[in-house]
Protein backbone atom coordinates (compact mmCIF):
# COMPACT_ATOMS: atom_id res chain seq x y z
CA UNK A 1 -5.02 24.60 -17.30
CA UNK A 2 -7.97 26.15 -15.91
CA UNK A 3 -8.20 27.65 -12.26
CA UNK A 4 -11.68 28.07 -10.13
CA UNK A 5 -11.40 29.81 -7.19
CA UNK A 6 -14.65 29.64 -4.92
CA UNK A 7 -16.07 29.66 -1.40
CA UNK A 8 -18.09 26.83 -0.36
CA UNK A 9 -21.09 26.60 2.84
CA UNK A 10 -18.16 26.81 5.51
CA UNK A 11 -14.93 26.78 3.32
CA UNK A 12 -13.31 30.69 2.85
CA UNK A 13 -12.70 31.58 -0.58
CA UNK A 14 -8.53 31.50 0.43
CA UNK A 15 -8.79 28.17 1.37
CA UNK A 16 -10.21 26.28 -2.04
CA UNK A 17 -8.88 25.91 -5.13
CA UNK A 18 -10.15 24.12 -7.97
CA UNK A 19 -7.48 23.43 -11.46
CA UNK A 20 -8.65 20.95 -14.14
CA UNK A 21 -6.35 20.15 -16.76
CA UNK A 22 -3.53 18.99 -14.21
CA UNK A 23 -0.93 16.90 -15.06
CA UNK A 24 -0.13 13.64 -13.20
CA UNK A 25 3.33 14.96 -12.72
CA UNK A 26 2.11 18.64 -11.89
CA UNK A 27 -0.08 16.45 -9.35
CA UNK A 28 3.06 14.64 -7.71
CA UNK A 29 4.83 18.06 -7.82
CA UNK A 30 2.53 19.77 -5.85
CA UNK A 31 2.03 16.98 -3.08
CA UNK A 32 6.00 17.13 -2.64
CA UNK A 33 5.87 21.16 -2.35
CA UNK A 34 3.01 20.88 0.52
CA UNK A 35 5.32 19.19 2.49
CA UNK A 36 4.07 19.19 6.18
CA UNK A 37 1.83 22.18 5.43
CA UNK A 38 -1.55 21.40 6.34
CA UNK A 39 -3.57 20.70 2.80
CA UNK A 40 -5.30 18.53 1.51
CA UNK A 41 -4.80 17.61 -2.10
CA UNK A 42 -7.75 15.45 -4.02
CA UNK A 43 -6.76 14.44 -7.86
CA UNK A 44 -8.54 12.59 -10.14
CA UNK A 45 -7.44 11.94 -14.18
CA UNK A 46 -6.47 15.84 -14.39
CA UNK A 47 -8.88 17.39 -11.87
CA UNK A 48 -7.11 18.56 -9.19
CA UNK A 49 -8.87 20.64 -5.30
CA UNK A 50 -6.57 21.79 -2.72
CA UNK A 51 -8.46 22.46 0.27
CA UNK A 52 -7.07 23.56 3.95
CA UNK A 53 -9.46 22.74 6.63
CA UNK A 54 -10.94 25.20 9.14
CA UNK A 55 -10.81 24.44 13.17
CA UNK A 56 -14.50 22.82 13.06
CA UNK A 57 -13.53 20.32 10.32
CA UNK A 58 -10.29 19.36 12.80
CA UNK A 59 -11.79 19.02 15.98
CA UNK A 60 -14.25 16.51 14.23
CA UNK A 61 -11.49 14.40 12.40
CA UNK A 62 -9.18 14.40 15.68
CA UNK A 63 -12.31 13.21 18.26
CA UNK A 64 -12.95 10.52 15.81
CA UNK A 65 -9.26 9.36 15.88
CA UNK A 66 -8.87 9.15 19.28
CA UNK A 67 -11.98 7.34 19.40
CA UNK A 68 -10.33 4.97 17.35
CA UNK A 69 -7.45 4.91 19.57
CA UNK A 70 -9.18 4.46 22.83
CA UNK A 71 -10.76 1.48 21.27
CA UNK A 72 -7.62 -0.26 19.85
CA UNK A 73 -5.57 -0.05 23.10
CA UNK A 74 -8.85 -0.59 25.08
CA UNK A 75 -9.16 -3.98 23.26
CA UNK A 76 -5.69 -4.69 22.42
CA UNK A 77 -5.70 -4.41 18.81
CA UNK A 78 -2.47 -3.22 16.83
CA UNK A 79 -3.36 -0.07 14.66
CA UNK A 80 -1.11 1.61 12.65
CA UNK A 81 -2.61 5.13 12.98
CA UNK A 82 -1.16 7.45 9.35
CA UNK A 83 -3.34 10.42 9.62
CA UNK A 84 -3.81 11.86 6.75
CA UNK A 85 -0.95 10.56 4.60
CA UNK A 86 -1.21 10.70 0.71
CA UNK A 87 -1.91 7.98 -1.29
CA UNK A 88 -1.95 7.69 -4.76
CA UNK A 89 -1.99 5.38 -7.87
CA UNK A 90 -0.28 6.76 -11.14
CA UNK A 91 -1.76 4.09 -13.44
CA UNK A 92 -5.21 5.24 -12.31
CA UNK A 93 -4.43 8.93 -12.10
CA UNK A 94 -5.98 8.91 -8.73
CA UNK A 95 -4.95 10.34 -5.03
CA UNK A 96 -5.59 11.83 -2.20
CA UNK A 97 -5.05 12.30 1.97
CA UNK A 98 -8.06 10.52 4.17
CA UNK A 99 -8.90 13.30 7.45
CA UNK A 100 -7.82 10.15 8.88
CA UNK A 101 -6.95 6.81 7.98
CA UNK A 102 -5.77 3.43 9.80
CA UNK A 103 -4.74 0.00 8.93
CA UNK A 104 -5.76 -2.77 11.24
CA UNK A 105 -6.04 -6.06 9.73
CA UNK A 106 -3.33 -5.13 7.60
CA UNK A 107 -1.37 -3.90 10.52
CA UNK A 108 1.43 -6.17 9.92
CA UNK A 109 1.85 -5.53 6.06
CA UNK A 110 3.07 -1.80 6.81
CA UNK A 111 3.39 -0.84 10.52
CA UNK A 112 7.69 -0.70 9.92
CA UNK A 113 7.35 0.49 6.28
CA UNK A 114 8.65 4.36 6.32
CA UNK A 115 7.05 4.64 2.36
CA UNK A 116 4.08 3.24 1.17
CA UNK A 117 3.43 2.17 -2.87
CA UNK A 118 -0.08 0.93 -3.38
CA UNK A 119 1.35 -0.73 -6.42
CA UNK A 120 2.56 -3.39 -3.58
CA UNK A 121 1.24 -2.32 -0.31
CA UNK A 122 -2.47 -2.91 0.33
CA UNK A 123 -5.27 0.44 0.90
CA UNK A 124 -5.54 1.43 4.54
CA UNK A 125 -8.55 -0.27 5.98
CA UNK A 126 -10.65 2.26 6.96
CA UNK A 127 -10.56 5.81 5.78
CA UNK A 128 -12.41 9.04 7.88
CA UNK A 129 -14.02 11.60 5.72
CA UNK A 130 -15.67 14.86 7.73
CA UNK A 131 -17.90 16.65 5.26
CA UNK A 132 -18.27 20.04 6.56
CA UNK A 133 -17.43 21.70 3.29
CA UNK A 134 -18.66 20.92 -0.04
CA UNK A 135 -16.14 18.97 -2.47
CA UNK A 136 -16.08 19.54 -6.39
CA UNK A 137 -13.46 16.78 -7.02
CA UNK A 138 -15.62 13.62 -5.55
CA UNK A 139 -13.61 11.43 -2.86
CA UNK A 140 -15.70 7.83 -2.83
CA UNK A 141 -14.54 7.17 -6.54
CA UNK A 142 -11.29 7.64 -5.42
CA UNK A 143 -11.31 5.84 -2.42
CA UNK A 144 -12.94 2.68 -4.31
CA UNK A 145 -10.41 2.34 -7.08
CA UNK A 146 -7.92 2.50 -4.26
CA UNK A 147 -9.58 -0.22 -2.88
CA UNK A 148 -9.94 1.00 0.34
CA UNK A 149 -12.21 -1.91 2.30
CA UNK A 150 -14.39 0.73 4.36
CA UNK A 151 -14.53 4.50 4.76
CA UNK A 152 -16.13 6.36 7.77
CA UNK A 153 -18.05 9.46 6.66
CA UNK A 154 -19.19 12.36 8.72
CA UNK A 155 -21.72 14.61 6.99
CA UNK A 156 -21.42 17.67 9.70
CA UNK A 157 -24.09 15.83 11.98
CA UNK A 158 -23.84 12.14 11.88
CA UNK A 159 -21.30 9.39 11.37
CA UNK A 160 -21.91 6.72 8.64
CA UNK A 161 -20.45 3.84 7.58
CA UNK A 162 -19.72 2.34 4.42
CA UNK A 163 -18.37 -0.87 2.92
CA UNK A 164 -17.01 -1.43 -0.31
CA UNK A 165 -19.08 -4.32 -2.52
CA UNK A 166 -18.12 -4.62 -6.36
CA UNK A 167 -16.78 -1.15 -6.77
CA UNK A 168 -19.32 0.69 -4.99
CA UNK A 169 -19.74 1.93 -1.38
CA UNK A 170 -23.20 0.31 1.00
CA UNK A 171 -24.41 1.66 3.86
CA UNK A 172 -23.31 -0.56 7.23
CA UNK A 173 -24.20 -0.63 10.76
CA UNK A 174 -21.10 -2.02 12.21
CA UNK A 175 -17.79 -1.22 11.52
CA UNK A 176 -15.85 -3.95 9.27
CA UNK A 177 -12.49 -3.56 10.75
CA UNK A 178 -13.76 -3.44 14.66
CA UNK A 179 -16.46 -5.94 13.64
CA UNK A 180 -17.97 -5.13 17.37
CA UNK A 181 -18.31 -2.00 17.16
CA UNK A 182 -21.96 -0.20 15.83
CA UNK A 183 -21.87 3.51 14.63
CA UNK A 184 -24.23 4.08 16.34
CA UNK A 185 -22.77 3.84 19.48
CA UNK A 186 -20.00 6.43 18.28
CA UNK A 187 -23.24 8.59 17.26
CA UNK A 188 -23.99 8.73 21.18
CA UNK A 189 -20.65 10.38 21.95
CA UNK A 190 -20.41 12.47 18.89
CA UNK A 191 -23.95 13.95 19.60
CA UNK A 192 -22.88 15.08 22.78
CA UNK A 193 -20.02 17.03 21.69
CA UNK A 194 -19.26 19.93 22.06
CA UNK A 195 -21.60 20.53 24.27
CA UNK A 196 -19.30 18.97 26.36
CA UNK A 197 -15.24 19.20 26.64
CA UNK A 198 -13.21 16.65 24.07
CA UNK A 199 -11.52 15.05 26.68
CA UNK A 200 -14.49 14.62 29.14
CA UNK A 201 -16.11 12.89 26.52
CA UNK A 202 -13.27 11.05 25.77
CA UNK A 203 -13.20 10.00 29.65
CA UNK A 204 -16.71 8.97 28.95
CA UNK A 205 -16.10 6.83 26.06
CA UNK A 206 -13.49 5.29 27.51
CA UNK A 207 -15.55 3.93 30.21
CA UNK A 208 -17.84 2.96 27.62
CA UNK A 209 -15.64 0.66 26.12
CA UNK A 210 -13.75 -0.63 29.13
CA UNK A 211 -17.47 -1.82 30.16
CA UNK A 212 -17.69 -3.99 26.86
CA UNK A 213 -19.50 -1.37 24.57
């Protein structure tokens, strides 16, 4: 096994890791020692990051979430909100925790499941990625063999979204699982921030989507 230890644009130097060489079982080890500490843990067919984000990286994931949220009860749509939970497929060697992640068409499927098995249980339906640091292990390969219908990804200045279409991920202007609902329009709040407070904005997009969006 080898070890790489580096910094990235944003990321500190203690809070990367790079390992190639990993075992599956190493893999599965690991993501039972993290526990509930706050990592995230990308594998891929023996390449293994562990990565724990900084504040900037949070505040991003957790506006976009309650974004989410705001629109679900707003327009009366059953989410099953799992954060970043780990999932992961042993036949393809593959896993790893979304900054976010919700399933919404497939709300009923898993909303009283306490474990999930993607052997049986289907992807979430859309995944959030914030990009503020540079990644070594790639996520969207991942995220496709998983099967995961549509991933929202945040670059450090815009929100974009993309669907999967035979194994790859397209660019989209509205979101598959709120079919309604443009990126764009959650560009207009996210370009505010934070030059205004979260929860002002929050307030704000509330109102936004109370008035039909």
């Amino acid at each position: 096994m080898t070890t790489t230890l580096e910094s990235t644009d944003i990321a500190r130097p203690d809070q990367y890791v790079y390992l190639e060489d990993v075992s599956w079982d190493c893999y599965e080890m690991l993501v039972q020692a993290a526990g509930n500490r706050h990592l995230q843990i990308t594998y891929d067919r023996g390449r293994m990051e562990i990565m724990s984000p900084l504040p900037g990286h949070e505040r991003v994931k957790s506006l976009i979430g309650m974004m989410v949220a705001i629109i679900a009860m707003e327009r009366q749509i059953d989410v099953d909100h799992l954060g970043s939970t780990t999932f992961r497929r042993r036949v393809l060697e593959k896993g790893l925790e979304p900054d976010e992640c919700f399933y919404i068409q497939n709300h009923h499927k898993v909303w009283d499941k306490e474990d999930l098995d993607l052997e049986t249980d289907p992807p979430p339906d859309l995944a959030l990625e914030v990009e503020a640091t540079r990644r070594i292990v790639a996520r969207l390969p991942i995220y496709s063999a998983l099967g995961v219908p549509e991933v929202w990804r945040h670059d450090g200045i815009r929100l974009h979204g993309l669907r999967l279409a035979a194994g790859k991920y397209e660019p989209i202007a509205s979101s598959l699982a709120f079919p309604f609902l443009k990126l764009a329009d959650l560009n207009l709040y996210l370009d505010r921030w934070p030059a205004i407070p979260q929860t002002a904005l929050l307030r704000e997009f509330r109102e936004f989507v109370r008035q039909g969006m």
